[in-house]
C-alpha atoms as a PDB file:
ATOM      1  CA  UNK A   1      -8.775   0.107 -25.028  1.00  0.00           C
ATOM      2  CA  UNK A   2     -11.006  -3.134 -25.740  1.00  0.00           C
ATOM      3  CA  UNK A   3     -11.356  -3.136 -29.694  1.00  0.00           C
ATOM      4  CA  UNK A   4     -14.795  -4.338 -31.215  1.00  0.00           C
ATOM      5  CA  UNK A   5     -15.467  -7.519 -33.341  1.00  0.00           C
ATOM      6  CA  UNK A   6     -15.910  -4.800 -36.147  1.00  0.00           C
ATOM      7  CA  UNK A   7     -12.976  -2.903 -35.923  1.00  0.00           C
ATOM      8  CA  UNK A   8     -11.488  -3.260 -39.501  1.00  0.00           C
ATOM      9  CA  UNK A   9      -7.730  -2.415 -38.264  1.00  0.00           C
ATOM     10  CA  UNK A  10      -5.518  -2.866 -35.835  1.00  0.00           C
ATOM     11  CA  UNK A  11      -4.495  -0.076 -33.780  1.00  0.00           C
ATOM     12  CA  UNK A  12      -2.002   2.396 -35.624  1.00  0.00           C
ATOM     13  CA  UNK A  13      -0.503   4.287 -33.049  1.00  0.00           C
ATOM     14  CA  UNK A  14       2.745   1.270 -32.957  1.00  0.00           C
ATOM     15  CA  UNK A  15       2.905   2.596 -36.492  1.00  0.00           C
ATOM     16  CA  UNK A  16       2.945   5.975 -36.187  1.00  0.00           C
ATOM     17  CA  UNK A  17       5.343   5.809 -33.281  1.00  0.00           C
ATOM     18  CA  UNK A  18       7.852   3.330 -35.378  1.00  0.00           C
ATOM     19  CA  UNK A  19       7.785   6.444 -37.916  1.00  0.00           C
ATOM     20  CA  UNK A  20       8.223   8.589 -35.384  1.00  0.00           C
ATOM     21  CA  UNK A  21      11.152   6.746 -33.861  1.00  0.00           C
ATOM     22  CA  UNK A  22      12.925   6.185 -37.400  1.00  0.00           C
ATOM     23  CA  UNK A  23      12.684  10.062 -38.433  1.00  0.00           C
ATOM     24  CA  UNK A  24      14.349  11.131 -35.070  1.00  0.00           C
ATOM     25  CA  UNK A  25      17.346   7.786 -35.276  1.00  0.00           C
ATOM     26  CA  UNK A  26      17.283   9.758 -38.954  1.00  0.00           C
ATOM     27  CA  UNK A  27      17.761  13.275 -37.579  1.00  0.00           C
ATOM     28  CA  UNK A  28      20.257  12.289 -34.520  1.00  0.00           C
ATOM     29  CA  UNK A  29      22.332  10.666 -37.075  1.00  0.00           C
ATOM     30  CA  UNK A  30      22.815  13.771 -39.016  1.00  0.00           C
ATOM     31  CA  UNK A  31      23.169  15.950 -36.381  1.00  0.00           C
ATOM     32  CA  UNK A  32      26.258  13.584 -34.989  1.00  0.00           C
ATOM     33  CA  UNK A  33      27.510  13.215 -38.294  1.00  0.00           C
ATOM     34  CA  UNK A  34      30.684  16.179 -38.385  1.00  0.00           C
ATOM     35  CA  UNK A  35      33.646  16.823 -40.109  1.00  0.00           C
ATOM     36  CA  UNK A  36      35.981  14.197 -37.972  1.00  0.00           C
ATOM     37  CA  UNK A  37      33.431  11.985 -39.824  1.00  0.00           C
ATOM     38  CA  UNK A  38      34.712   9.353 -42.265  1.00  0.00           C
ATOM     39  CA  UNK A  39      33.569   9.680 -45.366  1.00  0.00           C
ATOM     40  CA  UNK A  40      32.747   5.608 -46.123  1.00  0.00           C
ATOM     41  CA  UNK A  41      31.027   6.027 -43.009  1.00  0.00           C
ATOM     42  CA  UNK A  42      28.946   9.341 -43.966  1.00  0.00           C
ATOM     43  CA  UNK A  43      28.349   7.508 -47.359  1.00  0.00           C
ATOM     44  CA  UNK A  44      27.003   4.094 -45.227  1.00  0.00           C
ATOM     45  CA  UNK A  45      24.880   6.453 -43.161  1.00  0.00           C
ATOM     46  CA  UNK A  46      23.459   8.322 -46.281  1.00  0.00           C
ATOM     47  CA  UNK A  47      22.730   4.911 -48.119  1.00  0.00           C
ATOM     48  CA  UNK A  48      20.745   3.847 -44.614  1.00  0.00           C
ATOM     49  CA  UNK A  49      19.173   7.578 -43.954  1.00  0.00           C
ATOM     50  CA  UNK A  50      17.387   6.915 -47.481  1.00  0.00           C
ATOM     51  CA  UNK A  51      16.932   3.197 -47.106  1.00  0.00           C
ATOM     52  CA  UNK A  52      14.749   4.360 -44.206  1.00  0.00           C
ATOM     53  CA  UNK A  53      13.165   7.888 -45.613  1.00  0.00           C
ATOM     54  CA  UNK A  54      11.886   5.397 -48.739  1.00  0.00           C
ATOM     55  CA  UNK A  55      10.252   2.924 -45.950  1.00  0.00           C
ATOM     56  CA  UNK A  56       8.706   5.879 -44.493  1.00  0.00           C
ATOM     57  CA  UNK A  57       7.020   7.916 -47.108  1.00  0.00           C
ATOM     58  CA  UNK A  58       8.519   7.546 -50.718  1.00  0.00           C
ATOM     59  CA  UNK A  59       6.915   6.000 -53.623  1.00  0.00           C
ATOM     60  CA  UNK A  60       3.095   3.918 -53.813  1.00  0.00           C
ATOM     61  CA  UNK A  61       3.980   1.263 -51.485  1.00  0.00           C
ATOM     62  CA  UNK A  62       5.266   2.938 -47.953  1.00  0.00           C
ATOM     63  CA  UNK A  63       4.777   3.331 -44.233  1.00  0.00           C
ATOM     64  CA  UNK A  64       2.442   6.348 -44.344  1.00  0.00           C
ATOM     65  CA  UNK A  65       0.528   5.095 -47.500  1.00  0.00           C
ATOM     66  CA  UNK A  66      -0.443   2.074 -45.166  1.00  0.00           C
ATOM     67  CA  UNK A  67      -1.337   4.797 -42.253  1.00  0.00           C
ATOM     68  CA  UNK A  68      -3.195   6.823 -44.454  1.00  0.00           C
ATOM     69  CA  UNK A  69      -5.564   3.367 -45.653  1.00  0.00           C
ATOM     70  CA  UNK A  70      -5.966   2.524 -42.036  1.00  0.00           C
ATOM     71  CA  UNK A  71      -7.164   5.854 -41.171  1.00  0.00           C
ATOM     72  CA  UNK A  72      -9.050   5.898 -43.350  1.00  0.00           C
ATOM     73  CA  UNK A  73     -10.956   2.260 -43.097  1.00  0.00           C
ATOM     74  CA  UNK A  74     -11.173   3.410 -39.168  1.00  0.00           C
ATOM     75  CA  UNK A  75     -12.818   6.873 -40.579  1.00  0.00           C
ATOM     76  CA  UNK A  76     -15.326   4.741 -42.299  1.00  0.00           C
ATOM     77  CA  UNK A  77     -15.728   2.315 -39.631  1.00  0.00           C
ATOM     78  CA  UNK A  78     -16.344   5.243 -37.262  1.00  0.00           C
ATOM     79  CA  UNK A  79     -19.489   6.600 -39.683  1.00  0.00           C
ATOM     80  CA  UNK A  80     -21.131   3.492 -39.922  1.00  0.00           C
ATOM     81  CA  UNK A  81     -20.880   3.127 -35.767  1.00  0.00           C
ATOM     82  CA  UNK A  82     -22.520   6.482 -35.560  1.00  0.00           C
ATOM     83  CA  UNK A  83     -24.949   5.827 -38.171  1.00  0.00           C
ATOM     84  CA  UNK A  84     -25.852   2.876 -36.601  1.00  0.00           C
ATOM     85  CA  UNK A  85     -25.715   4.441 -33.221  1.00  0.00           C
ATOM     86  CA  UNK A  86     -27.754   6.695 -34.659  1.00  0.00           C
ATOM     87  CA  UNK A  87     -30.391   4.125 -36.306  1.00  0.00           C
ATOM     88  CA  UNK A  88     -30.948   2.935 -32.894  1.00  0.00           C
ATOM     89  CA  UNK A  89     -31.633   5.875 -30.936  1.00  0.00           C
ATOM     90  CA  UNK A  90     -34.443   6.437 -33.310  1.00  0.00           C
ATOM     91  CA  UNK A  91     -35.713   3.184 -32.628  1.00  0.00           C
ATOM     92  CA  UNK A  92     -35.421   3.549 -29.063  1.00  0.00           C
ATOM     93  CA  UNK A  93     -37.035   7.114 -29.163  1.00  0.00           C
ATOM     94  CA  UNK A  94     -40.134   5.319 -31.260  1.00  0.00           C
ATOM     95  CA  UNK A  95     -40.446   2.603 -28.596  1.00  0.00           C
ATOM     96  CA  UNK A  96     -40.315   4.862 -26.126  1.00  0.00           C
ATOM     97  CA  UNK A  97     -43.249   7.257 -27.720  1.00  0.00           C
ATOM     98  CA  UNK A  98     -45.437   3.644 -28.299  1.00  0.00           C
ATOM     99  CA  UNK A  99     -44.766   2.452 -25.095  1.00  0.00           C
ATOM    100  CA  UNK A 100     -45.922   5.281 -23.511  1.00  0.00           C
ATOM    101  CA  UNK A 101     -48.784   5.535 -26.286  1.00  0.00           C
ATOM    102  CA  UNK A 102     -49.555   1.962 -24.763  1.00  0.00           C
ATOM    103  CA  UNK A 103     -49.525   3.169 -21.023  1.00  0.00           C
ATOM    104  CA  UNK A 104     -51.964   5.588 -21.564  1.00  0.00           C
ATOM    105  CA  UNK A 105     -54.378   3.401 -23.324  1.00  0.00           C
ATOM    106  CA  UNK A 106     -53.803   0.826 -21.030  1.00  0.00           C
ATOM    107  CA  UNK A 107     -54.791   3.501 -17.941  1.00  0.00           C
ATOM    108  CA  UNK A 108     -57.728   4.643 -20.168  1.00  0.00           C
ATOM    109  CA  UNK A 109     -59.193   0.649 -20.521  1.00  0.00           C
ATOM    110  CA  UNK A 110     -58.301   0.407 -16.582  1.00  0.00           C
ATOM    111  CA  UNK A 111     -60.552   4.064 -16.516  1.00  0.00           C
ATOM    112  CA  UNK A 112     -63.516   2.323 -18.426  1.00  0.00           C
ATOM    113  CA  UNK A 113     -63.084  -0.961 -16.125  1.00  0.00           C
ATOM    114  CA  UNK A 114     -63.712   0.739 -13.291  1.00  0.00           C
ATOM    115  CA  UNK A 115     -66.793   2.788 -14.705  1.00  0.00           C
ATOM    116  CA  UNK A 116     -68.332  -0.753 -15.978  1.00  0.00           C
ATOM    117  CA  UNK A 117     -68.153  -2.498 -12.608  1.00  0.00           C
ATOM    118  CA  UNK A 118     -69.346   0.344 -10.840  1.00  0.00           C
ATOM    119  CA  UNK A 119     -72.517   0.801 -13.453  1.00  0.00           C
ATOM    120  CA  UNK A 120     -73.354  -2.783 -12.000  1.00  0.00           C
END
């Protein structure tokens, strides 16, 4: 999709999907963790899980806190498009009403034309 000199963001779906993509690495590496498991290796995995999960959504500065400002400049964006969209629909309905304001009057002089040069 072509994006619009005014667009204040990038597009955020690559975002969402890199969450996306991190929660299930997260979930298939529990689910494959068992009890053969080595416990310096369940330990690594934990310390990386959480590395991750903090990324994601933990604290003021994270993933979905960077979604969630995106959104909402697009949100905003979005309003002022239709409010301008809007604006100028009005317009264009009031040009439309003069112009054919203007027709008629212009049909009425072309009227009283014709009724001049036919008094001569």
């Amino acid at each position: 999709m072509a994006r619009r000199a005014t667009e204040p963001v990038r597009h955020t779906c690559p975002d969402i999907d890199r969450v996306i993509r991190k929660i299930t690495e997260i979930v298939l590496g529990m689910e494959s963790c068992g009890e053969g498991t080595d416990k310096e290796d369940i330990l690594e995995s934990i310390s990386s899980w959480s590395s991750d999960l903090k990324e994601i959504g933990f604290g003021k500065w994270n993933e979905l806190e960077t979604l969630r400002s995106s959104n909402a400049s697009l949100r905003e964006w979005g309003n002022d498009m239709y409010n301008e969209a809007e604006n100028l629909e009005r317009r264009l309905d009031e040009a439309e009403t003069r112009c054919s304001e203007l027709e008629d009057r212009i049909r009425e002089l072309e009227r009283r034309i014709e009724e001049l040069e036919g008094e001569e």
